[in-house]
Protein backbone atom coordinates (compact mmCIF):
# COMPACT_ATOMS: atom_id res chain seq x y z
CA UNK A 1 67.68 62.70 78.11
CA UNK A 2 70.45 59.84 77.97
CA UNK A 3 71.68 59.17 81.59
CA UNK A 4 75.07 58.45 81.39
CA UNK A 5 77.16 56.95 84.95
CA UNK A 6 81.05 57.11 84.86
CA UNK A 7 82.77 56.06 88.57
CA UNK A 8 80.60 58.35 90.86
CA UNK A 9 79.96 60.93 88.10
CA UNK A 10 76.62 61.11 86.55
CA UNK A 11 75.49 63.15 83.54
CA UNK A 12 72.08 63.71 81.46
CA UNK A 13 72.75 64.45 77.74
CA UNK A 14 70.17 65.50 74.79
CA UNK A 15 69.30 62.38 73.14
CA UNK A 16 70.10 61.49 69.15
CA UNK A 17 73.89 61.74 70.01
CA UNK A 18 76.41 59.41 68.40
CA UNK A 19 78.21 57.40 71.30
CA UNK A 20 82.09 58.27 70.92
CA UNK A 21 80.13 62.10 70.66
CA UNK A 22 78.68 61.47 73.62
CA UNK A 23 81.85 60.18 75.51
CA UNK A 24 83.32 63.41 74.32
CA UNK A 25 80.70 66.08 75.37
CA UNK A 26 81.13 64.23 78.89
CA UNK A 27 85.00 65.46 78.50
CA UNK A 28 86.32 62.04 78.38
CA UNK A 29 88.54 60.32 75.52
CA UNK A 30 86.35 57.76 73.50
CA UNK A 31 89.56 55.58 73.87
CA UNK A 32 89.55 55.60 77.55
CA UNK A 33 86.22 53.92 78.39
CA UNK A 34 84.16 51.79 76.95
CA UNK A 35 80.22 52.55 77.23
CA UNK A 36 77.87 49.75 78.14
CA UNK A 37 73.67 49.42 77.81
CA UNK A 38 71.69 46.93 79.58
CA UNK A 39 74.69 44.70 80.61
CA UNK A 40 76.03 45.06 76.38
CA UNK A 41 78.59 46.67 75.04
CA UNK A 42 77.99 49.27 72.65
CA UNK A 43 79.70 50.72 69.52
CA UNK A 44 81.24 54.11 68.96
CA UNK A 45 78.90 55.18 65.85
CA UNK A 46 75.78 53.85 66.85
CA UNK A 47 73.43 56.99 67.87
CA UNK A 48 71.15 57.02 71.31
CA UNK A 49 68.05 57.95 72.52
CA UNK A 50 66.75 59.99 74.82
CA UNK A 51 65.56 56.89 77.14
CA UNK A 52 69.07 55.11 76.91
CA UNK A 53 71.04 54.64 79.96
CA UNK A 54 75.07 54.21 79.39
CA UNK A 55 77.76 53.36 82.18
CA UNK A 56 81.11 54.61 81.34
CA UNK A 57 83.87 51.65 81.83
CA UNK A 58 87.34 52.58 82.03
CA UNK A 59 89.82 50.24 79.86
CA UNK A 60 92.07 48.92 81.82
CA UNK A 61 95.70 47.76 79.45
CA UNK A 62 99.13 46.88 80.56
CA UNK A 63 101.93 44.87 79.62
């Protein structure tokens, strides 16, 4: 299972899941947060395993 944190929410997901899929089945929009793995940020299309842990990061913008 991928553990996924987001603020004080915490999921566990099936691994083999593409990461914007992921960020989805968690109900949150893939271009709200950005998802992070051992300190590194990681990209939409790559696909985790079940032994990944990802923190959810909110993007912050403003003008």
């Amino acid at each position: 299972m991928i553990k996924v944190a987001y603020r004080d929410k915490k999921w566990e997901v099936p691994g083999q899941i593409a990461v914007r899929d992921l960020i989805i089945k968690v109900g949150l929009s893939p271009e709200a947060v950005l998802a992070v793995r051992k300190g590194q940020l990681v990209l939409d299309s790559e696909v985790l395993g079940d032994d990944d842990e990802i923190k959810l990061i909110a993007v912050i913008s403003g003008g």
